[in-house]
N, C-alpha and C. Protein backbone atom coordinates (compact mmCIF):
# COMPACT_ATOMS: atom_id res chain seq x y z
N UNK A 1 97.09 82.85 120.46
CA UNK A 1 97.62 84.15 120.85
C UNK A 1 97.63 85.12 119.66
N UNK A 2 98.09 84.60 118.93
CA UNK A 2 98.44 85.47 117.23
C UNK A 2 96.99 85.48 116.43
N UNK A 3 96.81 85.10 116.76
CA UNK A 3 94.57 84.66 116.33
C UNK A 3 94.07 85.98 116.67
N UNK A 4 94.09 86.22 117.92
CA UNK A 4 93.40 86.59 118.77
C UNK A 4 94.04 88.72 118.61
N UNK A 5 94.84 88.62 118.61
CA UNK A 5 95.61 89.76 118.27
C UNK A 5 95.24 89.98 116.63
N UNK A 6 95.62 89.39 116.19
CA UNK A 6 95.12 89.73 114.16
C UNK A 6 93.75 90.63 114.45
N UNK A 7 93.19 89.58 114.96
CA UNK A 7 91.28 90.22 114.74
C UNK A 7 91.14 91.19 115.65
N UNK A 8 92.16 91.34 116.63
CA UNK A 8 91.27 92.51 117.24
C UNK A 8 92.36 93.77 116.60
N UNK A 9 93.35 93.43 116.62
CA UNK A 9 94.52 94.51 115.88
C UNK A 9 93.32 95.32 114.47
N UNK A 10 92.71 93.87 113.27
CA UNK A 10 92.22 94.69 112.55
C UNK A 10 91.20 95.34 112.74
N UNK A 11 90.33 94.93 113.94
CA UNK A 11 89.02 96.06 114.46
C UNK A 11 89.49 97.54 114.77
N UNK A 12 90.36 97.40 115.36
CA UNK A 12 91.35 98.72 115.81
C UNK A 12 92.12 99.47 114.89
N UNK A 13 92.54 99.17 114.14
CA UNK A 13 93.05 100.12 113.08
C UNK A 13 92.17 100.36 112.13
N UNK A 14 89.99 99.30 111.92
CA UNK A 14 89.82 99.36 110.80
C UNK A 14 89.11 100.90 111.63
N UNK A 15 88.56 100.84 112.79
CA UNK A 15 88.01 101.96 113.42
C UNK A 15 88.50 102.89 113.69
N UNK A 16 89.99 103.11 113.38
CA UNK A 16 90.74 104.54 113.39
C UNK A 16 90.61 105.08 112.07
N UNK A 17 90.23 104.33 111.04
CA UNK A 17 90.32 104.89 109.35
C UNK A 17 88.19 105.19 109.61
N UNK A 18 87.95 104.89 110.56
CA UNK A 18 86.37 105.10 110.77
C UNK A 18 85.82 104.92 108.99
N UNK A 19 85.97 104.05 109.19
CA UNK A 19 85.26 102.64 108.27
C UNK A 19 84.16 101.24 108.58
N UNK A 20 83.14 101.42 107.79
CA UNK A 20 82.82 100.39 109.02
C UNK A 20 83.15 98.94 108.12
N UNK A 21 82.57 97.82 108.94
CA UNK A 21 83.56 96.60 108.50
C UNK A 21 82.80 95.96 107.23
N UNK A 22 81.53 96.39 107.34
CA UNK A 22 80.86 96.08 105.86
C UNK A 22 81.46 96.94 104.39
N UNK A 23 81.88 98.06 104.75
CA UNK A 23 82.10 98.96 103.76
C UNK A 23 84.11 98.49 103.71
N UNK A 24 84.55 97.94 104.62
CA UNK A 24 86.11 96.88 104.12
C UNK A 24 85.88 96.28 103.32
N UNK A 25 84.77 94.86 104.07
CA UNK A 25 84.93 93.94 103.52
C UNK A 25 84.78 93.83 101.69
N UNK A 26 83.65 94.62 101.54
CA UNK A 26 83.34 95.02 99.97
C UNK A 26 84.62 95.77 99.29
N UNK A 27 85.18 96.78 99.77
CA UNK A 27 86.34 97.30 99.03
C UNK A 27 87.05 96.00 99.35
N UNK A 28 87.72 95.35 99.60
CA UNK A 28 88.17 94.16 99.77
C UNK A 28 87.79 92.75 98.57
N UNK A 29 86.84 93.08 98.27
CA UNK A 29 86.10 91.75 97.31
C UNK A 29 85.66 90.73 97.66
N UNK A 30 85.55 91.37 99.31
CA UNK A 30 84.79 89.76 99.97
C UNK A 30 83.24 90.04 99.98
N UNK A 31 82.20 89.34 100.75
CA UNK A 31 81.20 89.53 101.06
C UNK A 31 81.06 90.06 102.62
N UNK A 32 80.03 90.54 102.32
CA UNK A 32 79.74 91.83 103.17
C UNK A 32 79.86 91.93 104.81
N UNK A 33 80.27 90.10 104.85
CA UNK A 33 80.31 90.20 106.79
C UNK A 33 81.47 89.40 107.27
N UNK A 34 82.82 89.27 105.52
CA UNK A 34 84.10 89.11 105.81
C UNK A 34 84.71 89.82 107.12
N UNK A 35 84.96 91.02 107.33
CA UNK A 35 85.57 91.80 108.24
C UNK A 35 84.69 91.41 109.52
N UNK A 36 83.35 91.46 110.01
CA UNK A 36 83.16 91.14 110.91
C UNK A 36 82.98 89.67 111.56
N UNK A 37 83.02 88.84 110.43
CA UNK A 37 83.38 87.57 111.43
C UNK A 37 84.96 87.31 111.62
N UNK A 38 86.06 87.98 111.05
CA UNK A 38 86.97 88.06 112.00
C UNK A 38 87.20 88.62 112.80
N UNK A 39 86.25 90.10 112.75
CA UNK A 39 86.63 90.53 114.50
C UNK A 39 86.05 89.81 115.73
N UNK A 40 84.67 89.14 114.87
CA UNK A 40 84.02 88.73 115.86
C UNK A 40 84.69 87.03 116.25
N UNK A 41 85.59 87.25 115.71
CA UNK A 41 86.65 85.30 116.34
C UNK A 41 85.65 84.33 115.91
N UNK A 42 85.45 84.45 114.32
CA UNK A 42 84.72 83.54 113.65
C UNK A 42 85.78 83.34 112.86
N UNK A 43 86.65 83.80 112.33
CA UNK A 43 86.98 83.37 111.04
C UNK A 43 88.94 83.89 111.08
N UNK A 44 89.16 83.40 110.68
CA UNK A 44 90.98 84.35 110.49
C UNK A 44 90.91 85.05 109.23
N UNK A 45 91.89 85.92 108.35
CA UNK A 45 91.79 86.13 107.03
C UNK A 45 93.37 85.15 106.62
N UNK A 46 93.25 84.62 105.36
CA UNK A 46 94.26 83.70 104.80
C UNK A 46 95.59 84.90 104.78
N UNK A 47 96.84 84.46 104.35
CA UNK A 47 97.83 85.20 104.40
C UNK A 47 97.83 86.24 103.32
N UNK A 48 97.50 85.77 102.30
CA UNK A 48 97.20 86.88 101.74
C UNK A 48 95.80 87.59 101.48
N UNK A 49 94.79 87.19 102.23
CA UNK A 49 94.23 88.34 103.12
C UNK A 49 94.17 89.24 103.50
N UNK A 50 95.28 88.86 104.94
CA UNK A 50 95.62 90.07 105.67
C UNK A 50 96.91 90.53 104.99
N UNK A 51 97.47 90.18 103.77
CA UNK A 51 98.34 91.42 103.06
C UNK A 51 97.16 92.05 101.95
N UNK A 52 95.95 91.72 101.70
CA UNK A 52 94.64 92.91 101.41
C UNK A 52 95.11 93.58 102.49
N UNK A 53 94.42 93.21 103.54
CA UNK A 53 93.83 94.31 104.69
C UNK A 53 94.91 95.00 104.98
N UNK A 54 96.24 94.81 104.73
CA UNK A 54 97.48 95.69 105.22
C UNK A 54 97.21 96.56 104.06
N UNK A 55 97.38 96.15 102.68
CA UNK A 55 97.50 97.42 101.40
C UNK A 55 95.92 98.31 102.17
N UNK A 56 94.55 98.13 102.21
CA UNK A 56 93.68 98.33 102.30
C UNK A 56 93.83 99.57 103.28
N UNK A 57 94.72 99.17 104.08
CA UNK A 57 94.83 100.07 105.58
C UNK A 57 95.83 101.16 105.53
N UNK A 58 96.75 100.66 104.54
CA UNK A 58 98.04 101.42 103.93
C UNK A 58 99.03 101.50 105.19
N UNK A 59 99.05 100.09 105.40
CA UNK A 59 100.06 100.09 106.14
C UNK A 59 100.81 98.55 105.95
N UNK A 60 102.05 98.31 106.22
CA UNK A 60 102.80 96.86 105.77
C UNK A 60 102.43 95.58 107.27
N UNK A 61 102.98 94.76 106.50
CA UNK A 61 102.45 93.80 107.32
C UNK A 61 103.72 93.94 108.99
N UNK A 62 104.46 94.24 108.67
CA UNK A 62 105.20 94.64 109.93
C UNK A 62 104.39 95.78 110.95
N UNK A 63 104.18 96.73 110.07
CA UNK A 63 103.74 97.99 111.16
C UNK A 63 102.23 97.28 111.62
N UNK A 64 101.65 96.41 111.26
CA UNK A 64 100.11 95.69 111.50
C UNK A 64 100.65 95.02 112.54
N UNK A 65 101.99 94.18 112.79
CA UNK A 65 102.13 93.54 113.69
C UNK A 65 103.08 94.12 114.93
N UNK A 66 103.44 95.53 114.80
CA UNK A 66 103.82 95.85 115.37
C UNK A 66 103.46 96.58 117.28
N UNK A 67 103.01 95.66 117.94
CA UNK A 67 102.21 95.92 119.18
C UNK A 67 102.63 97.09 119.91
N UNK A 68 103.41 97.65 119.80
CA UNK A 68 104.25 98.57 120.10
C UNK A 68 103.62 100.54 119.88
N UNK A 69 103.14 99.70 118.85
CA UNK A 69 102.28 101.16 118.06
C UNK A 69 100.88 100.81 117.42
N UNK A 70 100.42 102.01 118.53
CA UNK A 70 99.40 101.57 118.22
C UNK A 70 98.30 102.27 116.95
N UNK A 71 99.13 103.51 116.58
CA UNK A 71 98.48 104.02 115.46
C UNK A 71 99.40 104.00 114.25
N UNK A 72 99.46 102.95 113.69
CA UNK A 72 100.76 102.90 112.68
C UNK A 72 100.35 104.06 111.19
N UNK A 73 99.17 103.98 111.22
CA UNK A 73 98.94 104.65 109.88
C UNK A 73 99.40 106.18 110.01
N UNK A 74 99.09 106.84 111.28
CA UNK A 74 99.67 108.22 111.43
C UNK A 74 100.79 108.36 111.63
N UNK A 75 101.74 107.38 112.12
CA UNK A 75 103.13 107.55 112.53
C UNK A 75 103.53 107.44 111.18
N UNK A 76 103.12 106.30 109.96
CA UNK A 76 103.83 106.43 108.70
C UNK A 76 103.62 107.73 108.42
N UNK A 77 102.66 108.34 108.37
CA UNK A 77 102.74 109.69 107.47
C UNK A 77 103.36 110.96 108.49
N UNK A 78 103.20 110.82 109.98
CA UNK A 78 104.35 112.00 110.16
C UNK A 78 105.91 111.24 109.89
N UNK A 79 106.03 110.19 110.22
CA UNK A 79 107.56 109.74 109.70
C UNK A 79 107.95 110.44 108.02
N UNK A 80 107.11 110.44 107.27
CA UNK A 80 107.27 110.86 105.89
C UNK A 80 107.29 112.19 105.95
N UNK A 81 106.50 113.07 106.81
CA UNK A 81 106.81 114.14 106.72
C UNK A 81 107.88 114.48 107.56
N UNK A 82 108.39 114.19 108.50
CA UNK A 82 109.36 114.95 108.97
C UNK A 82 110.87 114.31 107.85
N UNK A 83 110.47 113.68 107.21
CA UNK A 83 111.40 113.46 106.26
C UNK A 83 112.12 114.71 105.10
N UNK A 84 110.63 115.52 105.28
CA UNK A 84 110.80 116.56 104.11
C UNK A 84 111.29 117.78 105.12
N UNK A 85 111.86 117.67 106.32
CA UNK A 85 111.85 118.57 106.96
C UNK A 85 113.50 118.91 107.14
N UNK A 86 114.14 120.41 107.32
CA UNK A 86 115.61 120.27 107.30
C UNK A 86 115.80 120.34 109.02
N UNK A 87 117.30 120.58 109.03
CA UNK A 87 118.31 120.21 109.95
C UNK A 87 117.24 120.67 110.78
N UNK A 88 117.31 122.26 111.35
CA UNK A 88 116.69 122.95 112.03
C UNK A 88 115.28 122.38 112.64
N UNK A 89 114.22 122.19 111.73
CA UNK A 89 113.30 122.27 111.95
C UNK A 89 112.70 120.39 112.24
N UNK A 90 113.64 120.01 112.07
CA UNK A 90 113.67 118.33 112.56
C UNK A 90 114.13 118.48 114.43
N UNK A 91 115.01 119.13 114.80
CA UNK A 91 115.53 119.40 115.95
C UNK A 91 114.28 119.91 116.63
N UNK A 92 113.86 120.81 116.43
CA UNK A 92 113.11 121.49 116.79
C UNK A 92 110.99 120.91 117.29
N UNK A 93 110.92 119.63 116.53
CA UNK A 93 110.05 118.65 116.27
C UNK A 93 110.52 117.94 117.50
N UNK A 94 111.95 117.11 117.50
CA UNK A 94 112.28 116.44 118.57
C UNK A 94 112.32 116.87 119.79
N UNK A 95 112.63 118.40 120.25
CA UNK A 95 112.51 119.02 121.47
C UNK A 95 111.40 118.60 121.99
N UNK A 96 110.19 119.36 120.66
CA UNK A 96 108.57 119.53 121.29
C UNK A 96 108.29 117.61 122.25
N UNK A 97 108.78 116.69 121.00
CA UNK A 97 108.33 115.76 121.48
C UNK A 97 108.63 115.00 122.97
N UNK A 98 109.96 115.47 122.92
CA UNK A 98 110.75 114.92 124.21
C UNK A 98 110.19 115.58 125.18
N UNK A 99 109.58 117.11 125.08
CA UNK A 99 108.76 117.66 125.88
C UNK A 99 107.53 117.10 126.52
N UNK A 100 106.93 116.41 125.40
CA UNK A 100 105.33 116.23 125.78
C UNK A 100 105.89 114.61 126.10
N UNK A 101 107.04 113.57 125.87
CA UNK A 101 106.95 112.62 126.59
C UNK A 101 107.66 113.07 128.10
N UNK A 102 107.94 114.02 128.39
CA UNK A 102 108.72 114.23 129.76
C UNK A 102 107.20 114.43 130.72
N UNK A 103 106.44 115.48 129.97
CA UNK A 103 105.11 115.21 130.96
C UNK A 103 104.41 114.31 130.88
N UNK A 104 104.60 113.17 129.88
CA UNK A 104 103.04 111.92 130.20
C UNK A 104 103.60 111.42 131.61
């Protein structure tokens, strides 16, 4: 179950950074068809591996396993920015959003 989710979790987040898996695996220090024989359910990456592929992705090994979300790398960086944001204009973020989840 957890196999099977890793490898496709990292196909999916490596294709939102639109990277391809030869050009990972090398920034990575593996050889060149590391990344795709784990998507392709050849291979797992060791544990610290996939804490490479988490720094690599710039995201922690929680938000990687987090099924819940599915674009973790953009949610870290608006989470950081609405950090820099005051009283007002944080409120004002949450309206919009509660808005656009009232219409999905």
């Amino acid at each position: 179950m957890y196999e099977e989710f890793t490898q496709n979790r990292i196909a999916q987040l490596r294709t939102q950074r639109k990277v391809s898996a030869r050009e990972m695996s090398l920034s990575l220090g593996q050889n060149d068809t590391y990344i795709n024989k784990i998507e392709n359910h050849k291979a797992l990456p060791s544990l610290q591996g996939l804490f490479y592929i988490c720094d690599y992705l710039r995201i922690t090994p929680q938000e990687f396993f987090d099924e819940g979300t599915e674009n973790p790398m953009v949610l870290k960086e608006l989470i950081a920015d609405l950090k820099r944001l005051d009283g007002d204009a944080l409120s004002s973020v949450a309206s919009v959003v509660k808005e656009l989840l009232r219409k999905k």
